[in-house]
PDB file of N, CA and C in Angstrom:
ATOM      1  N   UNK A   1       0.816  -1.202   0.000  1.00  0.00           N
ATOM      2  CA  UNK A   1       0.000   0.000   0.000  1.00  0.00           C
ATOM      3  C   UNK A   1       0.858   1.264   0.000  1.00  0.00           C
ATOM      4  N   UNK A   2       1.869   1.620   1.092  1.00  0.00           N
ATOM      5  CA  UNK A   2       2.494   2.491   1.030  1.00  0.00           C
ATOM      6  C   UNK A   2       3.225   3.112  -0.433  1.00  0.00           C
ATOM      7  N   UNK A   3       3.545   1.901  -1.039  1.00  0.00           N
ATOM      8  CA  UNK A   3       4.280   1.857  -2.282  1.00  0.00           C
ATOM      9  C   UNK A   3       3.715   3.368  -2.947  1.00  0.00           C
ATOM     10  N   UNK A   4       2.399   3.242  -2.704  1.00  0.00           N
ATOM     11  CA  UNK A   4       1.442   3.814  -3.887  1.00  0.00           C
ATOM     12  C   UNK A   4       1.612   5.361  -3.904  1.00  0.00           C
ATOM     13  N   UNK A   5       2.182   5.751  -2.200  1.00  0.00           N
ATOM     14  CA  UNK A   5       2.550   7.131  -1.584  1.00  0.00           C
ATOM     15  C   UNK A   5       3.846   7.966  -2.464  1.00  0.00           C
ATOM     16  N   UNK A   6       3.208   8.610  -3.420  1.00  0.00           N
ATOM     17  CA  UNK A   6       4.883   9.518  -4.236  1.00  0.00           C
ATOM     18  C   UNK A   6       5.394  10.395  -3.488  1.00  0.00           C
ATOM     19  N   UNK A   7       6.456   9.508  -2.922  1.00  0.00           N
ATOM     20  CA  UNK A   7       7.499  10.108  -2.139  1.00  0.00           C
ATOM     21  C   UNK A   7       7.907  10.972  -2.797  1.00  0.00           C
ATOM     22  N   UNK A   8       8.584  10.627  -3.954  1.00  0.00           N
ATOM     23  CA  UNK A   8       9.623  11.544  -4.872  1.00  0.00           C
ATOM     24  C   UNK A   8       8.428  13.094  -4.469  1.00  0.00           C
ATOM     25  N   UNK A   9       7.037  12.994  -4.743  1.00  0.00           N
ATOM     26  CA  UNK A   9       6.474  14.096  -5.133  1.00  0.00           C
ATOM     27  C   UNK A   9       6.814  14.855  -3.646  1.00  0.00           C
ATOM     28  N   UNK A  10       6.475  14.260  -2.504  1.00  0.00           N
ATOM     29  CA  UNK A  10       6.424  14.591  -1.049  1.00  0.00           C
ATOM     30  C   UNK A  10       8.274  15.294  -0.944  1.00  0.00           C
ATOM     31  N   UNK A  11       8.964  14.462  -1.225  1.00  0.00           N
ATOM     32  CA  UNK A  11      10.363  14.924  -1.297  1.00  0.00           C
ATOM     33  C   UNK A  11      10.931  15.990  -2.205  1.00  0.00           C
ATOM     34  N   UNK A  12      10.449  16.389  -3.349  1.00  0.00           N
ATOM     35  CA  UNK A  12      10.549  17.512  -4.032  1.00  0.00           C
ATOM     36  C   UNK A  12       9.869  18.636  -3.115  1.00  0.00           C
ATOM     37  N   UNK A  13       8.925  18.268  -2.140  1.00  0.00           N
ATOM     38  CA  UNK A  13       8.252  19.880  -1.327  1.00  0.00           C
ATOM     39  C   UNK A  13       9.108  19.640  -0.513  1.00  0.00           C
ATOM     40  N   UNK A  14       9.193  19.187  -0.024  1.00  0.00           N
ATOM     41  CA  UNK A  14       9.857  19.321   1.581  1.00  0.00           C
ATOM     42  C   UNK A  14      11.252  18.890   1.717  1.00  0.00           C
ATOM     43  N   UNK A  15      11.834  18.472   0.294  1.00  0.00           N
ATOM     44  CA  UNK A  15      13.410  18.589   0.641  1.00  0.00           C
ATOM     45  C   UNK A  15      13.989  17.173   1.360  1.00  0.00           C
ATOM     46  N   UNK A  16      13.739  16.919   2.434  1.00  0.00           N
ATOM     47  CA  UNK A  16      14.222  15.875   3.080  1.00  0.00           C
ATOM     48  C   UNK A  16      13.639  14.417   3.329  1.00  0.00           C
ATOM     49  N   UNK A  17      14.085  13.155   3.065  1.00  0.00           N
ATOM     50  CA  UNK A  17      13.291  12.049   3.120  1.00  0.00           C
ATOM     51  C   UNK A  17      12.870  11.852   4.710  1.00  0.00           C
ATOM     52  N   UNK A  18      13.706  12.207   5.525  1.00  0.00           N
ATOM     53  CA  UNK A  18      12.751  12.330   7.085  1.00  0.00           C
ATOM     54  C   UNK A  18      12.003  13.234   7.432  1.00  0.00           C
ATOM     55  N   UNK A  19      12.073  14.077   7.021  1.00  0.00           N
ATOM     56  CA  UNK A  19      10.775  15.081   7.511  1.00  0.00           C
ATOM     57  C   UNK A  19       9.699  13.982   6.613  1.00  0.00           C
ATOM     58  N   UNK A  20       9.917  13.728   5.584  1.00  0.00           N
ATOM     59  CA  UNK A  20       8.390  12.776   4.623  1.00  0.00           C
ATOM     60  C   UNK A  20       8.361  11.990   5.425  1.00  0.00           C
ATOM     61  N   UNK A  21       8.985  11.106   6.041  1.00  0.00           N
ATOM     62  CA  UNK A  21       8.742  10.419   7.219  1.00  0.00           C
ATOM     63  C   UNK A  21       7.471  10.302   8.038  1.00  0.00           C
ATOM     64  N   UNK A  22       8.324  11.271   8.948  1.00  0.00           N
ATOM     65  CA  UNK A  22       7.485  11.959   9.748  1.00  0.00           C
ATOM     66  C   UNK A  22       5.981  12.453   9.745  1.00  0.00           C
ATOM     67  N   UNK A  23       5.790  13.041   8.123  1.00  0.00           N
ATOM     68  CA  UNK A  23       4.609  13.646   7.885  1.00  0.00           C
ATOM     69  C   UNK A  23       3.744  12.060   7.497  1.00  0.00           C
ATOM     70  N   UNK A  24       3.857  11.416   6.553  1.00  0.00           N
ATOM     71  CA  UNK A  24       3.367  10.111   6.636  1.00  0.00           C
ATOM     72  C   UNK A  24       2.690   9.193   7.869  1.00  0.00           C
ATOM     73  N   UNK A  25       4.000   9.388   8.913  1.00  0.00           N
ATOM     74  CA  UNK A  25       3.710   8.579  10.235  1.00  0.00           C
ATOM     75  C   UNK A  25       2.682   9.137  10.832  1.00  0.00           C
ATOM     76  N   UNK A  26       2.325  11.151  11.145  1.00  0.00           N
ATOM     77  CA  UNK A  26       1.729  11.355  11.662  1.00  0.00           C
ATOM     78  C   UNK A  26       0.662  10.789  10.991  1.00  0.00           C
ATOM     79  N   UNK A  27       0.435  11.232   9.711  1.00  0.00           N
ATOM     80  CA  UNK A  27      -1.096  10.655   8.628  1.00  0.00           C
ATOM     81  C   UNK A  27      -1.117   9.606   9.382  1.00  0.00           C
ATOM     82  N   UNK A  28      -0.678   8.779   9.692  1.00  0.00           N
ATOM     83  CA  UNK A  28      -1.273   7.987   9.930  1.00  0.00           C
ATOM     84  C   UNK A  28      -1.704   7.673  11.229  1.00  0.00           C
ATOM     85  N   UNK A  29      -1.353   8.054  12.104  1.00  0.00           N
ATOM     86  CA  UNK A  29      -1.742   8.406  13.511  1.00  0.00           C
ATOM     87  C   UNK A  29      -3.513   8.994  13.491  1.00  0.00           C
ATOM     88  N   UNK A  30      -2.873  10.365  13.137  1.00  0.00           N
ATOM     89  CA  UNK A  30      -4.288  11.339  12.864  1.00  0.00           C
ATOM     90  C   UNK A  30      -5.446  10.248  12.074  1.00  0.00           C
ATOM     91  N   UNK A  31      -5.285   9.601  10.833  1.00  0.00           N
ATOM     92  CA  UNK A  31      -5.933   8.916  10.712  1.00  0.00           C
ATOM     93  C   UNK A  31      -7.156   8.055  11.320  1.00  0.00           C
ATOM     94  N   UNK A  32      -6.019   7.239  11.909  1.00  0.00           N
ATOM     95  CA  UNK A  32      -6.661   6.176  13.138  1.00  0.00           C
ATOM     96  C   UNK A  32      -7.411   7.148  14.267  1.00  0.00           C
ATOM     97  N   UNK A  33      -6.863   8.073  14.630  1.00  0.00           N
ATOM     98  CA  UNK A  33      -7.458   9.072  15.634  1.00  0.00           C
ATOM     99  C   UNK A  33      -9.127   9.307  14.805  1.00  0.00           C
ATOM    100  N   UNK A  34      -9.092   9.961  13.617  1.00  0.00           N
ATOM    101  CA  UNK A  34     -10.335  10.502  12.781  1.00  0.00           C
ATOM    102  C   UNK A  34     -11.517   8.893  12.686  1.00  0.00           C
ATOM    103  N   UNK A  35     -10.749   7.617  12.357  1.00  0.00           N
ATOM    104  CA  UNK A  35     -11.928   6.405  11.976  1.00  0.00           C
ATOM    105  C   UNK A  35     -12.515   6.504  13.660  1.00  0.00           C
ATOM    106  N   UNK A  36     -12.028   6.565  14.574  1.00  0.00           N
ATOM    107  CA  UNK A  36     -12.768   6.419  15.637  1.00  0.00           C
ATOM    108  C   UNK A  36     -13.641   6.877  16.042  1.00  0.00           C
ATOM    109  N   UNK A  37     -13.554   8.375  15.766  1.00  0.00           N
ATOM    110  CA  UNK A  37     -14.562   9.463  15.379  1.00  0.00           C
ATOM    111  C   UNK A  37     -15.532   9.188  14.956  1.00  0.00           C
ATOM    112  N   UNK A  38     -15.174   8.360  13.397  1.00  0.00           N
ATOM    113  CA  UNK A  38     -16.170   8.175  12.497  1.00  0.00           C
ATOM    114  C   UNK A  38     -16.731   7.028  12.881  1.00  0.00           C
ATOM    115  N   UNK A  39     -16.392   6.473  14.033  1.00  0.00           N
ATOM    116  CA  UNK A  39     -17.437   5.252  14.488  1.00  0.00           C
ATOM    117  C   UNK A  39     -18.162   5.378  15.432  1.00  0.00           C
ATOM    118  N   UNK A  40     -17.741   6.362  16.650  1.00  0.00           N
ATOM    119  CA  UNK A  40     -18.904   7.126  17.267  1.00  0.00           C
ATOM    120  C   UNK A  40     -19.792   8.009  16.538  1.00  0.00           C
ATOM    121  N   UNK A  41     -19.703   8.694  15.240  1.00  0.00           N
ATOM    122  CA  UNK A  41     -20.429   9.619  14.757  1.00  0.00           C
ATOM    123  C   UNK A  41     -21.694   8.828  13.861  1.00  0.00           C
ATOM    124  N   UNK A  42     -21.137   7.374  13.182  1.00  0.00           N
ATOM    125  CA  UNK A  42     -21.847   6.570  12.736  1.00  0.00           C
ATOM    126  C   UNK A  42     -23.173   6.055  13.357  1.00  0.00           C
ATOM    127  N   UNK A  43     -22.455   5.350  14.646  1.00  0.00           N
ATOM    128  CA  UNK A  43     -23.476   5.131  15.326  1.00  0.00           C
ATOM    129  C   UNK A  43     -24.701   5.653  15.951  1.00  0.00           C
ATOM    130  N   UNK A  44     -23.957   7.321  16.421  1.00  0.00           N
ATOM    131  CA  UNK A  44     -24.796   8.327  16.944  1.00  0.00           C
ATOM    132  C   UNK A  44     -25.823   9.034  15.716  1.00  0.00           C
ATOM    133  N   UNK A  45     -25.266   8.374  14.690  1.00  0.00           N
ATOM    134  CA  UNK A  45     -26.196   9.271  13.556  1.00  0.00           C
ATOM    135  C   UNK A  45     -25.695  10.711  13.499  1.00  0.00           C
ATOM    136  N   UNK A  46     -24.871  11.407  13.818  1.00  0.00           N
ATOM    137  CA  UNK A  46     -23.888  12.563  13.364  1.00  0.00           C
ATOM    138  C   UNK A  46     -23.366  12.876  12.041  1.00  0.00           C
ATOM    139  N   UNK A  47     -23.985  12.349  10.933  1.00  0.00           N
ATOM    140  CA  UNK A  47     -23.481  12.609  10.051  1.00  0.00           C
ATOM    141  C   UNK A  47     -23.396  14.088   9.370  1.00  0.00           C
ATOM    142  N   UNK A  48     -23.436  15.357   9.844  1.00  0.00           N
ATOM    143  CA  UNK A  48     -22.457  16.538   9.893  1.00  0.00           C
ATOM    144  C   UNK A  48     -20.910  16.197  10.424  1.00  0.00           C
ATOM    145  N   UNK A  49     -20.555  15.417  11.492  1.00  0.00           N
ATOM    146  CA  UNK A  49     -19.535  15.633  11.900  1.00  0.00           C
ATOM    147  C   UNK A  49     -18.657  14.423  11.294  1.00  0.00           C
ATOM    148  N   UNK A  50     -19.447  13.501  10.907  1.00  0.00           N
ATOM    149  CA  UNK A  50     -18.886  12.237   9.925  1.00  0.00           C
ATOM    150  C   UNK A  50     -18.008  12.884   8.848  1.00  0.00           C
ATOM    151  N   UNK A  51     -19.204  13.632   8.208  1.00  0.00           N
ATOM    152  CA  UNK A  51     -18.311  14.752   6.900  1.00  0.00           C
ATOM    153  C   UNK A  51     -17.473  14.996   7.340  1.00  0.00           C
ATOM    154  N   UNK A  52     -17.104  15.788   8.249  1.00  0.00           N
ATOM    155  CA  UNK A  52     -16.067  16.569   8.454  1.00  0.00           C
ATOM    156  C   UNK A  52     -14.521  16.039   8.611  1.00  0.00           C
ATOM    157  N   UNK A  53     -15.065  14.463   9.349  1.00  0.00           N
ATOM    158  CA  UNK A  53     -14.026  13.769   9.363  1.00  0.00           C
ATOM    159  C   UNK A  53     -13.610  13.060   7.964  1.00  0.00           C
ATOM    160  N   UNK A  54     -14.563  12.737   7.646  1.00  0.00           N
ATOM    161  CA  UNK A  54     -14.322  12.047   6.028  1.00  0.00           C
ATOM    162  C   UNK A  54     -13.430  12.969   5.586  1.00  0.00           C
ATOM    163  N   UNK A  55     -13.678  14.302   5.444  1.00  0.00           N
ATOM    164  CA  UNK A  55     -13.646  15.610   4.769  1.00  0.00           C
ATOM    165  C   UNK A  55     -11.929  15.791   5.111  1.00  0.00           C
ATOM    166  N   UNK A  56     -11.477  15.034   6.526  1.00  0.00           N
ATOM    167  CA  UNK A  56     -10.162  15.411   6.989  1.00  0.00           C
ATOM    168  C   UNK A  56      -9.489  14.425   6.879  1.00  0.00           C
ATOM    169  N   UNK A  57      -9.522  13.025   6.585  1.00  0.00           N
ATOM    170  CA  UNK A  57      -8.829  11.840   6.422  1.00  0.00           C
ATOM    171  C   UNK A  57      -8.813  12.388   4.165  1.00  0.00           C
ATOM    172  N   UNK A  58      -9.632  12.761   3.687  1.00  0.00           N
ATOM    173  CA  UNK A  58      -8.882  12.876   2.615  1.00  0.00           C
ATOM    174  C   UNK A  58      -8.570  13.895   2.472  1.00  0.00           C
ATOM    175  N   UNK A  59      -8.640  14.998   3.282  1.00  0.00           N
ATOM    176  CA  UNK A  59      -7.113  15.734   3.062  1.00  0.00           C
ATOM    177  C   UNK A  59      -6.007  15.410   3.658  1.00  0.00           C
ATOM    178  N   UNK A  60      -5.847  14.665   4.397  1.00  0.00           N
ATOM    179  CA  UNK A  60      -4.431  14.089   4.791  1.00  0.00           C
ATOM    180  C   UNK A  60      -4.065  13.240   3.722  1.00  0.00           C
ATOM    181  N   UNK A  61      -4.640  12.126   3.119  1.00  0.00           N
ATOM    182  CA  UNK A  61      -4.588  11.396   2.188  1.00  0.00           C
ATOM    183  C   UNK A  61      -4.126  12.100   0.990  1.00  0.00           C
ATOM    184  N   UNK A  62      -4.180  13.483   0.675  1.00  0.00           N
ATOM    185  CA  UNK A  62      -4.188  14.163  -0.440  1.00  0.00           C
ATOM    186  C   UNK A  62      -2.389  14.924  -0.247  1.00  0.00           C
ATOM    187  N   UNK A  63      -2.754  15.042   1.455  1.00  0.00           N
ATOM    188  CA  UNK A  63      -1.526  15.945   1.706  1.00  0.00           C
ATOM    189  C   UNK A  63      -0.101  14.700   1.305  1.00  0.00           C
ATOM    190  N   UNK A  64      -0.393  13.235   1.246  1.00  0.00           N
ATOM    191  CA  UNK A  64       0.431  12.406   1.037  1.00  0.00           C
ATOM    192  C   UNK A  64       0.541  11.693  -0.173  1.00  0.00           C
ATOM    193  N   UNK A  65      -0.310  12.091  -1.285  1.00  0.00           N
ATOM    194  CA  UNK A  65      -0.316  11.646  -2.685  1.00  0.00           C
ATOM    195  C   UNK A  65      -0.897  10.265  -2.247  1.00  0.00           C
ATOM    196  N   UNK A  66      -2.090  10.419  -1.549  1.00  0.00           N
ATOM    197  CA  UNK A  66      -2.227   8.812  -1.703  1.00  0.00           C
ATOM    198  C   UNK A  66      -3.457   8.875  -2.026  1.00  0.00           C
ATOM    199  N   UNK A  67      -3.821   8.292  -3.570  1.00  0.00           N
ATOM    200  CA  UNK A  67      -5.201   8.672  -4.184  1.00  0.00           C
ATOM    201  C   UNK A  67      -5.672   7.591  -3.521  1.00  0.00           C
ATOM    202  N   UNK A  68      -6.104   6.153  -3.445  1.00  0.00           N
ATOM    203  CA  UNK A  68      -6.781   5.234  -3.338  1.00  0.00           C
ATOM    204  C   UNK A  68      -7.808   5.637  -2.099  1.00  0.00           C
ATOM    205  N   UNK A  69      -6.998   6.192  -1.128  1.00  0.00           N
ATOM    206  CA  UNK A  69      -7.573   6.491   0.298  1.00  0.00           C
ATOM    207  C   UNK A  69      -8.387   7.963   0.041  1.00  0.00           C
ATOM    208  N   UNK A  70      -7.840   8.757  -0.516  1.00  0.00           N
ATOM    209  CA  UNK A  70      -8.263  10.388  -0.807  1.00  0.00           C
ATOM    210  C   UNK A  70      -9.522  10.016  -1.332  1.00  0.00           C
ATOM    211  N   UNK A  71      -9.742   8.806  -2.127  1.00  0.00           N
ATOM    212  CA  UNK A  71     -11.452   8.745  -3.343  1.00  0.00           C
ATOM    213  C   UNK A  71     -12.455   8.268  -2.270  1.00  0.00           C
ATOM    214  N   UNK A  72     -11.430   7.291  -1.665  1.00  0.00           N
ATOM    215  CA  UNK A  72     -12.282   6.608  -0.596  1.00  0.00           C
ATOM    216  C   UNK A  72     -13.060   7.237   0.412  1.00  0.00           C
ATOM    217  N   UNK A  73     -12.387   8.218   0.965  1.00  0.00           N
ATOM    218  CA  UNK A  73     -12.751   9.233   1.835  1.00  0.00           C
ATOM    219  C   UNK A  73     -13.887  10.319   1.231  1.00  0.00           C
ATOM    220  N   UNK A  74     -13.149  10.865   0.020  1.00  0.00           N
ATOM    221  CA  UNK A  74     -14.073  11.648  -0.570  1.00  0.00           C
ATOM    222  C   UNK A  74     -15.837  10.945  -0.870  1.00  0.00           C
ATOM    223  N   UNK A  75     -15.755   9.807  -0.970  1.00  0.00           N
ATOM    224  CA  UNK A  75     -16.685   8.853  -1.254  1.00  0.00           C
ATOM    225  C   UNK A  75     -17.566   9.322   0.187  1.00  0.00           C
ATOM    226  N   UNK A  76     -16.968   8.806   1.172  1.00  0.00           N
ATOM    227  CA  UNK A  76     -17.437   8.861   2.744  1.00  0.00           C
ATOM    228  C   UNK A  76     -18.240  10.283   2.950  1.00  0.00           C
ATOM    229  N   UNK A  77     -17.231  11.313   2.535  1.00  0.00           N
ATOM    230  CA  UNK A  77     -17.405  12.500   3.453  1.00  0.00           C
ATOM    231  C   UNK A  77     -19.006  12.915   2.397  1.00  0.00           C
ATOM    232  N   UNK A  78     -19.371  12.944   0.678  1.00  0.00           N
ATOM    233  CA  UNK A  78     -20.417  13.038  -0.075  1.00  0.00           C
ATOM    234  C   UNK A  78     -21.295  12.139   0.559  1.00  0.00           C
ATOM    235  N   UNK A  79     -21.216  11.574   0.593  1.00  0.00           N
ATOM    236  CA  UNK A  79     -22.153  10.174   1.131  1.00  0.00           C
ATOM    237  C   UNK A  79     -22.977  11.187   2.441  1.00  0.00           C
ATOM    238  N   UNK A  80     -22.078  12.150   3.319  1.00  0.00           N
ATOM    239  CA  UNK A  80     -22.500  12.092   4.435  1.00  0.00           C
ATOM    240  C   UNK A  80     -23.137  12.945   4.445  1.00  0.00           C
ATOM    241  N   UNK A  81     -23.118  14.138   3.653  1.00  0.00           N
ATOM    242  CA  UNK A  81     -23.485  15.173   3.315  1.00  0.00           C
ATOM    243  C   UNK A  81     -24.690  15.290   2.125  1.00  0.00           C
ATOM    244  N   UNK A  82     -25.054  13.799   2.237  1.00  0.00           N
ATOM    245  CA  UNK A  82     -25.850  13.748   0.972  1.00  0.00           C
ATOM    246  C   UNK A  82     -26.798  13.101   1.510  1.00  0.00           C
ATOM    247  N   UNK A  83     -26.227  12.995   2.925  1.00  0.00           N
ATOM    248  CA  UNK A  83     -27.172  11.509   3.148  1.00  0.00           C
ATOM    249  C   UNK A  83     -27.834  10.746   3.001  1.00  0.00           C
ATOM    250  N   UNK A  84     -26.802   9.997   2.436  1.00  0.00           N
ATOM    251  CA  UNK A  84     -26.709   8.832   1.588  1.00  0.00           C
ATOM    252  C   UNK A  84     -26.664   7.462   2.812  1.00  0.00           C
ATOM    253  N   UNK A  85     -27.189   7.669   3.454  1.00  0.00           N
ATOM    254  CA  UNK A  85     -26.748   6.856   4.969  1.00  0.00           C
ATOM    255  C   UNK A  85     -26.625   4.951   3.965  1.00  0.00           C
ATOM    256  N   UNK A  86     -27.534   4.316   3.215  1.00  0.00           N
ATOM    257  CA  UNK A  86     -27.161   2.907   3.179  1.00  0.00           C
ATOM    258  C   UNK A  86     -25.650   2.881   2.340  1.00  0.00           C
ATOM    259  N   UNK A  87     -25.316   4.117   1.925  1.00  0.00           N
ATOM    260  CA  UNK A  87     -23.537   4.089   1.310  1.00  0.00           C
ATOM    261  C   UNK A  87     -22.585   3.641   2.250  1.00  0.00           C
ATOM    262  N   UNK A  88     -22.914   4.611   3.488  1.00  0.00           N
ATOM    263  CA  UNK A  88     -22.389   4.479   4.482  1.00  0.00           C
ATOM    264  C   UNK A  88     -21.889   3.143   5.155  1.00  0.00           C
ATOM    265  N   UNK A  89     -23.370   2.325   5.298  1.00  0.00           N
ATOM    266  CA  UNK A  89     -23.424   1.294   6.513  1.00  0.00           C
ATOM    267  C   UNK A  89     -22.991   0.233   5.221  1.00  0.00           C
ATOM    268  N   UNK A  90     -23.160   0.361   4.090  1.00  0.00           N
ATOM    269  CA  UNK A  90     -22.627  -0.563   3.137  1.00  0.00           C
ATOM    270  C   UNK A  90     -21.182  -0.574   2.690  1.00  0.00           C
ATOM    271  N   UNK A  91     -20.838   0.390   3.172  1.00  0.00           N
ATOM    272  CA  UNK A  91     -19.055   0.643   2.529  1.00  0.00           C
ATOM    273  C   UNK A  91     -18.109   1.385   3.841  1.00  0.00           C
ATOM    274  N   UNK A  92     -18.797   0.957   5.427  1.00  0.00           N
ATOM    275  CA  UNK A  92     -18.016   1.397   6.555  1.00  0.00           C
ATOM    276  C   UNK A  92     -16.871   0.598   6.617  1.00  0.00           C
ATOM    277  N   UNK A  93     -17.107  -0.955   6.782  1.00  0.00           N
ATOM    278  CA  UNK A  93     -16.144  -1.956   7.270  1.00  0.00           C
ATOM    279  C   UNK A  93     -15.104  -1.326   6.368  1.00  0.00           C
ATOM    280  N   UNK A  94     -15.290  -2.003   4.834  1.00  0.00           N
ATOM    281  CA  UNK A  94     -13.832  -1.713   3.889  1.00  0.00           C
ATOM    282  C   UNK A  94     -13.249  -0.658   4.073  1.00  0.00           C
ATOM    283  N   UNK A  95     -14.207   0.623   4.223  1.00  0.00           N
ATOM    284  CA  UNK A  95     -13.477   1.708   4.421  1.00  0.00           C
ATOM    285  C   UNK A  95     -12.599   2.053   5.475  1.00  0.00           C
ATOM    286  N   UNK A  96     -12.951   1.252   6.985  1.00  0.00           N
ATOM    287  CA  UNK A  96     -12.220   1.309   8.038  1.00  0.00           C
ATOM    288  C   UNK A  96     -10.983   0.410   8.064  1.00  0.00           C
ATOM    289  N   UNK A  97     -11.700  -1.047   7.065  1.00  0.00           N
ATOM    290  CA  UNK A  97     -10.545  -1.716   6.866  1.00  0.00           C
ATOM    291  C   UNK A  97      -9.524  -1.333   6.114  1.00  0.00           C
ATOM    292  N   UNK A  98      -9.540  -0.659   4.827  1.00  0.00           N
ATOM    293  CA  UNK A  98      -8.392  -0.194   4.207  1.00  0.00           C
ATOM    294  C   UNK A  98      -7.496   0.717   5.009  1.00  0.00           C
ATOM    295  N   UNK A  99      -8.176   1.705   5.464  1.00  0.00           N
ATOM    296  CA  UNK A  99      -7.916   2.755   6.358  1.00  0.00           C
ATOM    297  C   UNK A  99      -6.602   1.980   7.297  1.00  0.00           C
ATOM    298  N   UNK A 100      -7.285   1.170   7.948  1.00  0.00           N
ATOM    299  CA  UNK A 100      -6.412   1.200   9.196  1.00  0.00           C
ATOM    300  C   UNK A 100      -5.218  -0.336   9.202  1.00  0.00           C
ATOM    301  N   UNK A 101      -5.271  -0.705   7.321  1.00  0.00           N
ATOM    302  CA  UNK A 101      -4.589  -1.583   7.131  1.00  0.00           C
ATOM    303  C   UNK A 101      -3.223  -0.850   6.570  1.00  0.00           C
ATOM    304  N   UNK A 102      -3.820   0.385   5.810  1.00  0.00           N
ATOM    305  CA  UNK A 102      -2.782   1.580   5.122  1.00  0.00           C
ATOM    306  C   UNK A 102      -1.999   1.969   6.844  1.00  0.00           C
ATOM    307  N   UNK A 103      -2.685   2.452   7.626  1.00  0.00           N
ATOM    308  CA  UNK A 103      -2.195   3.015   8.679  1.00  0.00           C
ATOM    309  C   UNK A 103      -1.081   2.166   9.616  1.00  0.00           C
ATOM    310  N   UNK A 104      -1.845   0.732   9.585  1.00  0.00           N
ATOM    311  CA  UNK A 104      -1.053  -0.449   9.679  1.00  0.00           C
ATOM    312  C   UNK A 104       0.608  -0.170   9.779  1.00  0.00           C
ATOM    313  N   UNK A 105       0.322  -0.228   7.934  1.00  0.00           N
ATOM    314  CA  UNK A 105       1.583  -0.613   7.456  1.00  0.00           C
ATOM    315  C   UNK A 105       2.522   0.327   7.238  1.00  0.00           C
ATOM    316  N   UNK A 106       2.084   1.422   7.759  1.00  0.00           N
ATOM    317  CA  UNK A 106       3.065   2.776   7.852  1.00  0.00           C
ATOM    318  C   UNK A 106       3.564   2.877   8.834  1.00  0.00           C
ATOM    319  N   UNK A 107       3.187   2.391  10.023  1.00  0.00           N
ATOM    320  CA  UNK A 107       3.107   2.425  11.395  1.00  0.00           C
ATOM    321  C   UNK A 107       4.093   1.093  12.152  1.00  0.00           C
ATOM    322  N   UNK A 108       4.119   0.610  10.771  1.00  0.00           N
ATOM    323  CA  UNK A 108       4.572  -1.131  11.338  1.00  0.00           C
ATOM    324  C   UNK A 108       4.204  -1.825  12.270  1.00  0.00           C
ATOM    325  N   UNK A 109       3.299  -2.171  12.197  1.00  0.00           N
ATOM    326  CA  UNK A 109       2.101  -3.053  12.979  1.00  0.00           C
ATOM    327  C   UNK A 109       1.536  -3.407  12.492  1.00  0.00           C
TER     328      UNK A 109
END
């Protein structure tokens, strides 16, 4: 999964392969921090604040060139704002699962 992350692109802004590091690792922190969110907000029926999180896992996703997760999200955060709620409860698991398999493997765990 990580593969898919253009470093080169991340390393042309910021110059150094550890600072990209770094910014990656947090993504992925913040990440996992935001699906949790989005599983109390699910349940509670919050879907204003679902968006918002959707809305912030693909801009992190975006801030790291990582389209697969950025569509995915973008998918989430319309959905929520559209309410589209059976998108939702039909495409939560994968979405949490990709999520936190990407986060996984950045994280090494």
């Amino acid at each position: 999964m990580i593969e898919a992350i253009d470093r080169e692109q991340l390393i042309s802004l910021f110059g150094d392969e550890e600072f990209v590091d770094e910014i990656i690792h947090k993504v992925a922190e913040d990440t996992l921090l935001a699906l949790d969110r989005l599983k109390g907000q699910k349940d509670s029926g919050d879907y204003k604040n679902y968006a918002i999180d959707a809305h912030g896992i693909k801009g992190m996703m975006a801030s790291i060139y990582y389209e697969p997760l950025r569509e995915h999200a973008k998918q989430h955060e319309f959905a929520a704002k559209e309410e589209r709620i059976d998108f939702i409860n039909e495409d939560f698991e994968a979405f949490v699962a990709e999520c936190t398999a990407f986060c996984n493997e950045v994280l090494g765990q």
